[in-house]
N, C-alpha and C. Protein backbone atom coordinates (compact mmCIF):
# COMPACT_ATOMS: atom_id res chain seq x y z
N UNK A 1 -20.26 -0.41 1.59
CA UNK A 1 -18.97 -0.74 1.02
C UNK A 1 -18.62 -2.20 1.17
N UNK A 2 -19.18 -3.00 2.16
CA UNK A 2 -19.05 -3.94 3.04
C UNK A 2 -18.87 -5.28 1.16
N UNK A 3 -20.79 -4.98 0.62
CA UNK A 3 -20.96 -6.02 -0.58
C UNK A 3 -19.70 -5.52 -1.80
N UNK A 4 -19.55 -4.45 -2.13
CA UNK A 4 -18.57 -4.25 -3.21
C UNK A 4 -16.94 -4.86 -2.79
N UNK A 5 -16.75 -4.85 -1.08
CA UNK A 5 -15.32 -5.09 -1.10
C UNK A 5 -15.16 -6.65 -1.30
N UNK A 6 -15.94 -7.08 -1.07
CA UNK A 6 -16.39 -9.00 -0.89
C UNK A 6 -16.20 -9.41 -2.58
N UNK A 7 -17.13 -8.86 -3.71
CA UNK A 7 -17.09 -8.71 -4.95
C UNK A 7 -15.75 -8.66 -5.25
N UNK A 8 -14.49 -7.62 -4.72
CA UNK A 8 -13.61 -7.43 -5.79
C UNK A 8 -12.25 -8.83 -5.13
N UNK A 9 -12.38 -9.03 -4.14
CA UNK A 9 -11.72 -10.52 -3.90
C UNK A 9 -12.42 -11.48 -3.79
N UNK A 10 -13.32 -12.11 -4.65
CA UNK A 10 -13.82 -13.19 -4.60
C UNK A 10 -15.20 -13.12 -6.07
N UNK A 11 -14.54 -12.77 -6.97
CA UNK A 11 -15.27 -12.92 -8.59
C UNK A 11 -15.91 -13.75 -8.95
N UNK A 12 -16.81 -13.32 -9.45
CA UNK A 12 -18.02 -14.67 -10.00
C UNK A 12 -18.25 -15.33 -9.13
N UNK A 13 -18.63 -15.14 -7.42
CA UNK A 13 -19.06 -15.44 -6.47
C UNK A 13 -18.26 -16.67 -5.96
N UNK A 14 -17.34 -17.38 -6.34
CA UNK A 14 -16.36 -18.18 -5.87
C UNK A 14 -15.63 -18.26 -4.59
N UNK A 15 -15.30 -18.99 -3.60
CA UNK A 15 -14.34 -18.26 -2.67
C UNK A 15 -12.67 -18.51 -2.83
N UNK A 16 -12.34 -17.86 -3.16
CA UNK A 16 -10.66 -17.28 -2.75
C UNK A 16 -10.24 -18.65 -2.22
N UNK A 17 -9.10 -18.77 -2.47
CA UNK A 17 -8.09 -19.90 -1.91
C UNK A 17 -6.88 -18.96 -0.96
N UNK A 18 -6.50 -20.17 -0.04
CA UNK A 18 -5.51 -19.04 0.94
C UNK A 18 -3.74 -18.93 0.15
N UNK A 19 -4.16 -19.61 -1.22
CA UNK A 19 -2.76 -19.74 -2.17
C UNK A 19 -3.00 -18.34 -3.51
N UNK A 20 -3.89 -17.82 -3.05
CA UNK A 20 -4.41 -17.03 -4.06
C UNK A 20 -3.52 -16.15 -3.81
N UNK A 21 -3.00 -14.71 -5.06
CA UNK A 21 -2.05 -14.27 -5.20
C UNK A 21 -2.35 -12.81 -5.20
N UNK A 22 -2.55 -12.02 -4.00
CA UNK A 22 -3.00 -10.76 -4.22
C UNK A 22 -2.47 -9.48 -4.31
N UNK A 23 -2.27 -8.04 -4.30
CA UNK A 23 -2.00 -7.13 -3.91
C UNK A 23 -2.13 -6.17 -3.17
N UNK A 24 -1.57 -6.13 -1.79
CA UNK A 24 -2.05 -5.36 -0.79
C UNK A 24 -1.60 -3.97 -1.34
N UNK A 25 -1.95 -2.82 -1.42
CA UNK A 25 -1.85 -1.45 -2.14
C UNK A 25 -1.82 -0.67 -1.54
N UNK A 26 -0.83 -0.38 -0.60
CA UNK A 26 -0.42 0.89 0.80
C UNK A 26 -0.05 2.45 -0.15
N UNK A 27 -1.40 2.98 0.68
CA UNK A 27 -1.12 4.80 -0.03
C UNK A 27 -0.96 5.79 1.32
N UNK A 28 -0.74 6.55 0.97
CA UNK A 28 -1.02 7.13 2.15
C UNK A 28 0.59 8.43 2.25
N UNK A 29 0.25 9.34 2.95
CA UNK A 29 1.50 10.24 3.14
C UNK A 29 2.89 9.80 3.60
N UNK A 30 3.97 10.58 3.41
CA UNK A 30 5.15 9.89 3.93
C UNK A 30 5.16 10.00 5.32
N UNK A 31 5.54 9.47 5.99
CA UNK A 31 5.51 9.20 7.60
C UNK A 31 4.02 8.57 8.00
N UNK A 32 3.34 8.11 7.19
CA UNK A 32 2.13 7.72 7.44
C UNK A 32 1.76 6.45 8.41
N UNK A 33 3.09 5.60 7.96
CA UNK A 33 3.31 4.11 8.79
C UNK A 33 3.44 3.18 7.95
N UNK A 34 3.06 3.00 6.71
CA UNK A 34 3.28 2.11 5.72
C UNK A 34 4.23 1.06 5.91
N UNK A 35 5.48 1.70 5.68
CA UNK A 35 6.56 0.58 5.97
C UNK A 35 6.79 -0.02 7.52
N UNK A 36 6.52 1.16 8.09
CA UNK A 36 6.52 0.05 9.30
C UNK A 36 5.08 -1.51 9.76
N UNK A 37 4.18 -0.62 9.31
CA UNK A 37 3.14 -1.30 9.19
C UNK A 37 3.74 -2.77 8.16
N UNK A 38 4.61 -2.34 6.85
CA UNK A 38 4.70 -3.61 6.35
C UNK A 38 5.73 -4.67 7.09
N UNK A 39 6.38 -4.37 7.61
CA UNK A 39 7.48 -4.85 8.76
C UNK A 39 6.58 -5.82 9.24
N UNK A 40 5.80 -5.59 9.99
CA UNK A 40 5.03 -6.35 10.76
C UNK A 40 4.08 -7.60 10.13
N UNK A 41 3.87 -6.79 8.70
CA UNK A 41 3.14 -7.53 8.42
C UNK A 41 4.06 -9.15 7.11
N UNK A 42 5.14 -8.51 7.31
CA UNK A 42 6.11 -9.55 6.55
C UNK A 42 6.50 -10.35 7.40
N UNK A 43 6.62 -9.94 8.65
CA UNK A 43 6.83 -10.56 9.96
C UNK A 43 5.51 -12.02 9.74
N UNK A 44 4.99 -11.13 10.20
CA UNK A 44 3.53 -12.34 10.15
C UNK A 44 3.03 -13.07 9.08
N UNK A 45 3.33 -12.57 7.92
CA UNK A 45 2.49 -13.76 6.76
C UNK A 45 3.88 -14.40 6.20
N UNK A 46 5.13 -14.14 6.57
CA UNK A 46 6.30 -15.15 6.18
C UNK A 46 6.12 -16.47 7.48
N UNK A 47 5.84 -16.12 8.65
CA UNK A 47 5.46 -17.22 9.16
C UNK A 47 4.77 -18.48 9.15
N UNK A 48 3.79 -17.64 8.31
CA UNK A 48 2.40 -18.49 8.00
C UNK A 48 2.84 -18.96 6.81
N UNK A 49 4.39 -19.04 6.33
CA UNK A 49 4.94 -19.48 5.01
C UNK A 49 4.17 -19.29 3.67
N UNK A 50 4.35 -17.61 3.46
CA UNK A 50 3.54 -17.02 2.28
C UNK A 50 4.71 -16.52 2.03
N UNK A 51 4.70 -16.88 0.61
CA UNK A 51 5.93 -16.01 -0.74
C UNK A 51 6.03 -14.51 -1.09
N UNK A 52 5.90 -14.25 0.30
CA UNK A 52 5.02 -12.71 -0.19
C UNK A 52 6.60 -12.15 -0.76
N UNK A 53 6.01 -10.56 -1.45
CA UNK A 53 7.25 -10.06 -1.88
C UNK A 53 6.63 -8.63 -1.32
N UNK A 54 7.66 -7.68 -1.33
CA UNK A 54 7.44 -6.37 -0.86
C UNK A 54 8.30 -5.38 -1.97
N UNK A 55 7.20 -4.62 -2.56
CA UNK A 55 7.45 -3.13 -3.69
C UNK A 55 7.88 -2.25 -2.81
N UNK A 56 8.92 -1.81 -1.97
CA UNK A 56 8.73 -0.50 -1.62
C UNK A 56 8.86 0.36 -1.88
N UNK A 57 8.65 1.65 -2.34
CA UNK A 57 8.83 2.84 -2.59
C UNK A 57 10.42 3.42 -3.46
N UNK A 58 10.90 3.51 -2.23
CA UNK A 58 12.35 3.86 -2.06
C UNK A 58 13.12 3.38 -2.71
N UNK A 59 12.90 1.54 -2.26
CA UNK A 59 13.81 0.62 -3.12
C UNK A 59 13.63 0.69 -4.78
N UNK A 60 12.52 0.75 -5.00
CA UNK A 60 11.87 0.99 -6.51
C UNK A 60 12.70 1.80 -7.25
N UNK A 61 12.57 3.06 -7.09
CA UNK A 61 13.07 4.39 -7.01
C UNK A 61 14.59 3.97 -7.16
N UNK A 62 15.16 3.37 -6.26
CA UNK A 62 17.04 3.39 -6.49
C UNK A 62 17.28 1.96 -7.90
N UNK A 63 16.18 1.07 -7.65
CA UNK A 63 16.55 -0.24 -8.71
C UNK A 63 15.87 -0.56 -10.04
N UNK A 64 14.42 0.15 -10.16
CA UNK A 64 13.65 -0.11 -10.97
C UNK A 64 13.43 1.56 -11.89
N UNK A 65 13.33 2.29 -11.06
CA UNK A 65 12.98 3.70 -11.65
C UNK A 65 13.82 4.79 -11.33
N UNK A 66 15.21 4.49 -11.02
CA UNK A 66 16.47 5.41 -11.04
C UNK A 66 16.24 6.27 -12.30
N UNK A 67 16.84 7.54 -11.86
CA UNK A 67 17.04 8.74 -13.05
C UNK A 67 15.53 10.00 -12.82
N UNK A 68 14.36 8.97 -12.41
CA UNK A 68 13.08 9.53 -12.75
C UNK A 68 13.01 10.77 -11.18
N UNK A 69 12.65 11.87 -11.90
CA UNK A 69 12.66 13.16 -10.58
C UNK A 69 11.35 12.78 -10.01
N UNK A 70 10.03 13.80 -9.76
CA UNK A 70 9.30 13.84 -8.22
C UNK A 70 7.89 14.74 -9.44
N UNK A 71 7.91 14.89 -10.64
CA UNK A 71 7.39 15.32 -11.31
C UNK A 71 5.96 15.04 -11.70
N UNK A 72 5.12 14.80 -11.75
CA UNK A 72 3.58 13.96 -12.12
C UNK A 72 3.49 13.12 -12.63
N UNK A 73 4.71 13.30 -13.80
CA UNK A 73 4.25 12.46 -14.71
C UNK A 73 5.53 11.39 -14.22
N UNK A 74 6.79 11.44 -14.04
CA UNK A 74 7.98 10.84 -13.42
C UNK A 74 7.07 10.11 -12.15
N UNK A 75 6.16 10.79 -11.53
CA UNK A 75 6.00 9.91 -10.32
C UNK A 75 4.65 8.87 -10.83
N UNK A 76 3.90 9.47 -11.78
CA UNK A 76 2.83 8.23 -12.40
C UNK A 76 3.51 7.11 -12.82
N UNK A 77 4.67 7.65 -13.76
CA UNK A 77 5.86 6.28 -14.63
C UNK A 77 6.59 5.31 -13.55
N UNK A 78 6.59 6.21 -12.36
CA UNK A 78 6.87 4.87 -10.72
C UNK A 78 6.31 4.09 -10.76
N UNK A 79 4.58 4.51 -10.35
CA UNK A 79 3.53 3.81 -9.88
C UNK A 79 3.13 2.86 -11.00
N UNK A 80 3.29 3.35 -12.26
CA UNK A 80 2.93 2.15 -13.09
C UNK A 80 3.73 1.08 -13.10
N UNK A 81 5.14 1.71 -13.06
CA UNK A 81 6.42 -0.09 -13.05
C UNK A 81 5.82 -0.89 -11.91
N UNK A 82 5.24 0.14 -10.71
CA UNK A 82 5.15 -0.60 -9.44
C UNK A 82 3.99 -1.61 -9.55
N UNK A 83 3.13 -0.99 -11.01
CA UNK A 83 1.70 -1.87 -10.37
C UNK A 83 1.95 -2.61 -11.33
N UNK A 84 2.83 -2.56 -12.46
CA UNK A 84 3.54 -3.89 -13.83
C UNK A 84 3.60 -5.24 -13.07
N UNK A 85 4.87 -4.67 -12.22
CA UNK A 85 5.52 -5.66 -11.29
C UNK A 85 4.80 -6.54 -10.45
N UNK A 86 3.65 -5.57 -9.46
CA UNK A 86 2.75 -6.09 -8.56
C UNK A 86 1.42 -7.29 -9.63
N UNK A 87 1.37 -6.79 -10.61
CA UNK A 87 0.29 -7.48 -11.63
C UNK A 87 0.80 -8.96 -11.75
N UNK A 88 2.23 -9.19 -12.40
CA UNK A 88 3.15 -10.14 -12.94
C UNK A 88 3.22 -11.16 -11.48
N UNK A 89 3.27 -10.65 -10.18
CA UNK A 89 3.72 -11.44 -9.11
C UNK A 89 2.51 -12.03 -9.15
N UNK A 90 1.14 -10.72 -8.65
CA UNK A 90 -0.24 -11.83 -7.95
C UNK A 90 -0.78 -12.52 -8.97
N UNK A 91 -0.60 -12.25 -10.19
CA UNK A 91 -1.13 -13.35 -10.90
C UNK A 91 -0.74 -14.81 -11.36
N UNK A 92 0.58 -14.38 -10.58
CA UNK A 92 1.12 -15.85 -10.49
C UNK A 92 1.46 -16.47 -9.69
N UNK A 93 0.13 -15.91 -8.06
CA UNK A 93 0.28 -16.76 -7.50
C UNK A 93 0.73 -16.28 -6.00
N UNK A 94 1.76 -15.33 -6.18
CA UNK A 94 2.34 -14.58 -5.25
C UNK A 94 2.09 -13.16 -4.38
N UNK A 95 1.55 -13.43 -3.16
CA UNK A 95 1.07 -11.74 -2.35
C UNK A 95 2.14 -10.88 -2.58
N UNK A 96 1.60 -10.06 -2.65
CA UNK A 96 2.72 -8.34 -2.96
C UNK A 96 2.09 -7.72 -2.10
N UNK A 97 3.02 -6.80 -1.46
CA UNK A 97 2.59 -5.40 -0.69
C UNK A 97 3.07 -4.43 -1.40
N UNK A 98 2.59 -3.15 -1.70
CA UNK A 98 3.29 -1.96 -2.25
C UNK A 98 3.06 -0.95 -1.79
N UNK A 99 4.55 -0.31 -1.02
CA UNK A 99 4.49 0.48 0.06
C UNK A 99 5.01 2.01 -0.25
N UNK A 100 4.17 2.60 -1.33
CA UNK A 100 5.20 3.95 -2.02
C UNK A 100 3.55 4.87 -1.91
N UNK A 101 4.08 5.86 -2.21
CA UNK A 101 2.78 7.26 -1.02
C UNK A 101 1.99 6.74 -2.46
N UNK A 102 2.01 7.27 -3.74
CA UNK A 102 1.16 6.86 -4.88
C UNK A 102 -0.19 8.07 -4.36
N UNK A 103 0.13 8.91 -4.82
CA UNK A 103 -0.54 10.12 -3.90
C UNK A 103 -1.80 10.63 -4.91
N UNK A 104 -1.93 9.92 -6.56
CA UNK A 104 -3.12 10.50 -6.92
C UNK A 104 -3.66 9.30 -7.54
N UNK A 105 -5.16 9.65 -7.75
CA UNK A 105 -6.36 8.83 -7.48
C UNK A 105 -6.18 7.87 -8.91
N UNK A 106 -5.90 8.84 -9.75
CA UNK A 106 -6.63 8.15 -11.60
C UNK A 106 -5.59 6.91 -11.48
N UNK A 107 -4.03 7.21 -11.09
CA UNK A 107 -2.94 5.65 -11.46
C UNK A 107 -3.17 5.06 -10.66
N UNK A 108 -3.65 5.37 -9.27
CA UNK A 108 -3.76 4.05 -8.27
C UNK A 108 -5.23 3.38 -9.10
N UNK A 109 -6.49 4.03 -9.71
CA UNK A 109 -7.42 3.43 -10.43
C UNK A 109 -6.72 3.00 -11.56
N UNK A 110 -5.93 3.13 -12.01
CA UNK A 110 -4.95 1.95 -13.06
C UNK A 110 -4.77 1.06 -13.09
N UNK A 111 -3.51 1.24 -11.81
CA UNK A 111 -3.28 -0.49 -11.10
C UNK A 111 -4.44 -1.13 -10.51
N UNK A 112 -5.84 -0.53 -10.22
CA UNK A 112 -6.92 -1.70 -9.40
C UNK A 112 -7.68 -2.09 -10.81
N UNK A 113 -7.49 -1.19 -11.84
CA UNK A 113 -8.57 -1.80 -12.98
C UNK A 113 -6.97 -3.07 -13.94
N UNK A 114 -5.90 -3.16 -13.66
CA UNK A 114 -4.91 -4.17 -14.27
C UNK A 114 -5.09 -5.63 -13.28
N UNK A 115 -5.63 -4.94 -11.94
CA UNK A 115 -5.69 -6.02 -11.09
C UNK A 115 -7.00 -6.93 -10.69
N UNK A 116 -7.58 -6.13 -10.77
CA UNK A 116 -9.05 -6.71 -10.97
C UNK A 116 -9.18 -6.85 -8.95
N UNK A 117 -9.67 -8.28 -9.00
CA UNK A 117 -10.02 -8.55 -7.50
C UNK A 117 -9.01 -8.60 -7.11
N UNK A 118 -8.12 -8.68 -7.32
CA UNK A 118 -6.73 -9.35 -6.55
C UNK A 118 -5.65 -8.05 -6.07
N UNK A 119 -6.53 -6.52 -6.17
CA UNK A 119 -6.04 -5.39 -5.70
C UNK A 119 -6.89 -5.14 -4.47
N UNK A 120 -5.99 -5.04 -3.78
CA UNK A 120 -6.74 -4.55 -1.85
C UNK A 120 -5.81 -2.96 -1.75
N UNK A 121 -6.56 -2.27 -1.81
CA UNK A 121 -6.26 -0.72 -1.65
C UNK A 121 -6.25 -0.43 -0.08
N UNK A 122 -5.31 -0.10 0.50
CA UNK A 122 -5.35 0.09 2.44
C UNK A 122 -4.73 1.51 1.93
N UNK A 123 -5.49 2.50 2.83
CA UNK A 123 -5.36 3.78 2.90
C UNK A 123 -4.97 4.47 4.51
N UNK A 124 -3.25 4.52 4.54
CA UNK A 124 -2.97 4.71 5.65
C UNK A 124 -3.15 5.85 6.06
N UNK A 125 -4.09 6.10 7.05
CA UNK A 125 -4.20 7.63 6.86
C UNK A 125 -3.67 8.52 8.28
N UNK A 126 -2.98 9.06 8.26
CA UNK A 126 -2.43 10.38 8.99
C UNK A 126 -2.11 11.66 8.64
N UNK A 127 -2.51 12.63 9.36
CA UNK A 127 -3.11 14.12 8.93
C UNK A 127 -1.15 14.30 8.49
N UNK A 128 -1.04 15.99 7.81
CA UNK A 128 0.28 16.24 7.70
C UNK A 128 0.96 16.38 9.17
N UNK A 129 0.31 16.99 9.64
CA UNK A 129 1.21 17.42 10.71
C UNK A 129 1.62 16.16 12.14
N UNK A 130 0.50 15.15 11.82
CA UNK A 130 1.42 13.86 12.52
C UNK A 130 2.22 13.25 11.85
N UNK A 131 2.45 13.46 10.46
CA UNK A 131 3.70 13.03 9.52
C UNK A 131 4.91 13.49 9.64
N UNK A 132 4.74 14.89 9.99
CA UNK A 132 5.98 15.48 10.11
C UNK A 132 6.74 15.37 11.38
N UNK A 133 5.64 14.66 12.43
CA UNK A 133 6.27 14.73 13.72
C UNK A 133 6.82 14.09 14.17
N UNK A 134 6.66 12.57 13.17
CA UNK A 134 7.18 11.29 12.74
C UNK A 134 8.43 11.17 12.02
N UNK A 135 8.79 12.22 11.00
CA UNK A 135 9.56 12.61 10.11
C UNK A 135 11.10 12.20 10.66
N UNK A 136 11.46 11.29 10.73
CA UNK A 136 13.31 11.25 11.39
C UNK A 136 14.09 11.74 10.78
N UNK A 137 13.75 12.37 9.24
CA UNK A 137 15.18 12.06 8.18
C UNK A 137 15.11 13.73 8.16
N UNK A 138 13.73 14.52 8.57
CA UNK A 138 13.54 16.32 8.25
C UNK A 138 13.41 16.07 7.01
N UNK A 139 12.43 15.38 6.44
CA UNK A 139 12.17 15.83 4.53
C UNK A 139 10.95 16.76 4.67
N UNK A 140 10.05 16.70 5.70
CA UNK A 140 8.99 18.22 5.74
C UNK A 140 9.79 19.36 5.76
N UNK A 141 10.66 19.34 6.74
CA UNK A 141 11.52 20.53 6.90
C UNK A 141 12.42 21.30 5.84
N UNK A 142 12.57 20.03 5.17
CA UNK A 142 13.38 20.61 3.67
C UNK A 142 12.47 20.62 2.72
N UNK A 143 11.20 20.32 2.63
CA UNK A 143 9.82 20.56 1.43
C UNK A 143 9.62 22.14 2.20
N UNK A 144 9.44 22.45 3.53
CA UNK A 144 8.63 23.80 3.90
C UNK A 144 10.03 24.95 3.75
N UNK A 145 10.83 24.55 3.52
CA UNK A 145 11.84 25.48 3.29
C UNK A 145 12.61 25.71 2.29
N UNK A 146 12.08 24.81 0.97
CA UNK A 146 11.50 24.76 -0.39
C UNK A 146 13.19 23.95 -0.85
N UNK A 147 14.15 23.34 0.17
CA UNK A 147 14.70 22.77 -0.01
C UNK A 147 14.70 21.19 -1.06
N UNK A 148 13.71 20.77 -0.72
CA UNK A 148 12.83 19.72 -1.45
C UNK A 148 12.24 20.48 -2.46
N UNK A 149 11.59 20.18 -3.62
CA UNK A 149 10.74 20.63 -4.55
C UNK A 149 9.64 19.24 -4.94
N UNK A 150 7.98 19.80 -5.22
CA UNK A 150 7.05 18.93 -5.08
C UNK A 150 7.06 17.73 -4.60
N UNK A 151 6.96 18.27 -2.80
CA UNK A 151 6.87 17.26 -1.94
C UNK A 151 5.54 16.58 -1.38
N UNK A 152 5.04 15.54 -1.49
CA UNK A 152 3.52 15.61 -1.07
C UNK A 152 2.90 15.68 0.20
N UNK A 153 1.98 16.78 0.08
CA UNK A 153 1.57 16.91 1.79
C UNK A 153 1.80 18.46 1.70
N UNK A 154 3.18 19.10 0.95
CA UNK A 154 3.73 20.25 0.99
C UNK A 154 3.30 21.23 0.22
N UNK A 155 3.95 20.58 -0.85
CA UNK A 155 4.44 21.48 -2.18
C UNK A 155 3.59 20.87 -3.39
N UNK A 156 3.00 19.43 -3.01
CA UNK A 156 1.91 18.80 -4.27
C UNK A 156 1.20 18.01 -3.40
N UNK A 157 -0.09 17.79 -4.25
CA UNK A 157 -1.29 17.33 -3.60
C UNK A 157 -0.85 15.68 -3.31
N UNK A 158 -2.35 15.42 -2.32
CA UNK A 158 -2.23 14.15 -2.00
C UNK A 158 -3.50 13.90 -2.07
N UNK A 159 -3.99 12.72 -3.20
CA UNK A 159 -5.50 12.21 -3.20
C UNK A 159 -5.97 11.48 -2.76
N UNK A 160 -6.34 11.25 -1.33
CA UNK A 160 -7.20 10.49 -0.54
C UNK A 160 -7.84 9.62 -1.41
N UNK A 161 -7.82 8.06 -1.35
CA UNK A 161 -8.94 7.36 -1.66
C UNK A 161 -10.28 7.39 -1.35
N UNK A 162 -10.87 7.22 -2.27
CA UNK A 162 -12.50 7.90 -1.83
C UNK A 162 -13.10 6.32 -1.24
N UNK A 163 -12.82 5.10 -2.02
CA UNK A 163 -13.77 3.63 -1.44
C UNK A 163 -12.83 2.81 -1.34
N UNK A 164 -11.47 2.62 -0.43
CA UNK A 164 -10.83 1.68 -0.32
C UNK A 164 -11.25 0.49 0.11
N UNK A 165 -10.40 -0.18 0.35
CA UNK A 165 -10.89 -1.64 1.04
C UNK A 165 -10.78 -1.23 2.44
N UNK A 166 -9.69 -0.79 3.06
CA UNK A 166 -9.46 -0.57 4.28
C UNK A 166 -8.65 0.87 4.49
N UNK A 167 -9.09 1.16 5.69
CA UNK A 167 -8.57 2.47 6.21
C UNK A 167 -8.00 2.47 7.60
N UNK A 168 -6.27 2.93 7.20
CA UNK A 168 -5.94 2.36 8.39
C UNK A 168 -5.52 3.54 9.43
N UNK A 169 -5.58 3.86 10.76
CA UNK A 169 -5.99 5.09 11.38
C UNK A 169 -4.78 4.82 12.33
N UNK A 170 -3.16 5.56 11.97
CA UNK A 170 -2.34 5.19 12.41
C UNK A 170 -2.23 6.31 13.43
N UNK A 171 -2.82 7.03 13.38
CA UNK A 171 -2.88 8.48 14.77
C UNK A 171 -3.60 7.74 16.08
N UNK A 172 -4.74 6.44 15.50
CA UNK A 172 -5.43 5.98 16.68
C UNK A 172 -5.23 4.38 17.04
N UNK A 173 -4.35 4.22 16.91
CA UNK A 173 -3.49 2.53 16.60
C UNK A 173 -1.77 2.41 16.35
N UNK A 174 -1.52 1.35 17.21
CA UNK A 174 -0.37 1.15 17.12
C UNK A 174 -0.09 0.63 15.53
N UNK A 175 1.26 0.27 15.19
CA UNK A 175 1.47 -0.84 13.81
C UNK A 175 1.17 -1.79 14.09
N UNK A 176 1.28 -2.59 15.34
CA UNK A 176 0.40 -3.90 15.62
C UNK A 176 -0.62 -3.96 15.29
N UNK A 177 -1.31 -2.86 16.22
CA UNK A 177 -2.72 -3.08 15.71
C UNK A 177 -3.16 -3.39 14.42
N UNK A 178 -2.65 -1.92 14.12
CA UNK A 178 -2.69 -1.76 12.31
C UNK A 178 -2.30 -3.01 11.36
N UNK A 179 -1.73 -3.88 11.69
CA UNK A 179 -0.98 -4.95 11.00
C UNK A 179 -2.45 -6.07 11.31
N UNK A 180 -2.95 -6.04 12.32
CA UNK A 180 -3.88 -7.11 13.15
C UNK A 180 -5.11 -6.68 11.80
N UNK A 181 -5.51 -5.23 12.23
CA UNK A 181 -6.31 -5.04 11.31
C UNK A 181 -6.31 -5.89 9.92
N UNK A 182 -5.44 -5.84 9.10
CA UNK A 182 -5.43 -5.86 7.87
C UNK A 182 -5.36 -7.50 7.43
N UNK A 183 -4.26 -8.16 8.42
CA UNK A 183 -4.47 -9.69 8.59
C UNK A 183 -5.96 -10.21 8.75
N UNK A 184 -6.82 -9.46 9.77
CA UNK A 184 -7.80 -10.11 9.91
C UNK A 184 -9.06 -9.79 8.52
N UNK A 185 -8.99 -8.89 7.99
CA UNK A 185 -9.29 -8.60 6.81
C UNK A 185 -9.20 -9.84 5.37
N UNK A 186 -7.69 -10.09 5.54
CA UNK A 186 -7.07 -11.19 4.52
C UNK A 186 -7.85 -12.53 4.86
N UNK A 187 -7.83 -12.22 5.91
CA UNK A 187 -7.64 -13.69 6.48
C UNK A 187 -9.79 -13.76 6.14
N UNK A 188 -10.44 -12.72 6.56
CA UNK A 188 -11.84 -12.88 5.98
C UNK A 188 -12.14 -13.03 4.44
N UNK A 189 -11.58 -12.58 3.77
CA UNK A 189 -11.55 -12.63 2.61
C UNK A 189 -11.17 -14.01 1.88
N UNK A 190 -10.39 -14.45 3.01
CA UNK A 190 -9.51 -15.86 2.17
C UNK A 190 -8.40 -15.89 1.43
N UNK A 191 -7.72 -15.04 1.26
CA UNK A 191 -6.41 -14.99 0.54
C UNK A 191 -5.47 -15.22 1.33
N UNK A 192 -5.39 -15.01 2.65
CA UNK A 192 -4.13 -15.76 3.63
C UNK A 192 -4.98 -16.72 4.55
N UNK A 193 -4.36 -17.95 4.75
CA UNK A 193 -4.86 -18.68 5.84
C UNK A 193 -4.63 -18.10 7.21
N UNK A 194 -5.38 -18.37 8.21
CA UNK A 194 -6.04 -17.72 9.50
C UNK A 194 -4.54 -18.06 10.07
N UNK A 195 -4.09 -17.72 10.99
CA UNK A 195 -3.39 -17.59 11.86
C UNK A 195 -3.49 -18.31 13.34
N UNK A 196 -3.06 -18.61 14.05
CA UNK A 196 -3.05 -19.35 15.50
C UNK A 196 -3.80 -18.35 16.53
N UNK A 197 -4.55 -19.10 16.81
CA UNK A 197 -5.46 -18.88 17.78
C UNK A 197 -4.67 -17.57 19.33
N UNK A 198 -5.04 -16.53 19.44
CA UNK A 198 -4.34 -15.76 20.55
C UNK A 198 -4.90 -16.06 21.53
């Protein structure tokens, strides 16, 4: 996986500039760590004075895709504004994170074939039942008691990425870690400049 992930950030064998404009692409179940994971990681690459911007989920959902229910096709018509939006930023220049579950395989292969190299797919992964244990708000509790309707994890599927770029193992890592991970990733690749020496 190691030669294909090198290929899709760094085209026609060129190397990457640390001004280059990418898309970090957080999937993964709800309670998975995503947003906290992005916390950390806005923390750290606003330091390093990067324009980054952050898609999240939620926010999307109340400003960009209000009205739309939890439906397949309502939740594909999310993920596409999300990966419109994310396309329009890195290609001009600007890192995006996008932090919404995006739970099946063919639209997240949408947004990486609109994005070309400049899509980094991180697959946060935690089983259901450490999601739910995580859960502060009880939305498992209201999906298993059919309070919720097609909830993912629950009540509708969730499609694991089969060849991401990175896989992030939040059952066996803190969000630090997890955040360390993914920086040091960027930072190999060349799309963020390296960071201060620990």
């Amino acid at each position: 996986m190691a030669d294909d992930t090198d290929s899709r950030l760094n085209s026609g064998g060129g190397s990457a500039t640390p001004r280059q404009g990418f898309c970090l692409w957080f999937t993964g179940l709800s309670g998975s760590g995503k947003s906290t994971i992005t916390t950390h990681l806005v923390k750290e690459l606003r330091k390093r004075g990067s324009r980054l911007e952050v898609l999240d989920g939620d926010v999307v959902r109340e400003n960009l895709s209000k009205g739309l229910g939890f439906s397949k096709e309502d939740r594909d018509t999310n993920i596409r504004r999300i990966a419109f939006v994310a396309n329009l930023l890195s290609r001009n220049g600007v890192p995006v994170i996008t932090a919404a579950i995006s739970p099946y395989k063919d639209i997240r292969n949408e947004a990486r074939e609109m994005m070309g190299d400049r899509f980094v797919e991180a697959y946060v992964k935690a089983s259901v039942e450490t999601c739910e244990e995580r859960d502060v708000k009880g939305l498992y509790a209201k999906a298993r008691s059919g309070e919720i309707k097609e909830f993912t994890g629950v009540s509708d599927p969730y499609e694991p990425p089969e060849d991401p770029e990175l896989v992030i193992e939040t059952e066996q890592q803190s969000p630090e870690e997890s955040a360390r991970q993914i920086l040091s990733y960027l930072e190999e690749r060349g799309v963020i400049p390296a960071g201060a020496a620990a």
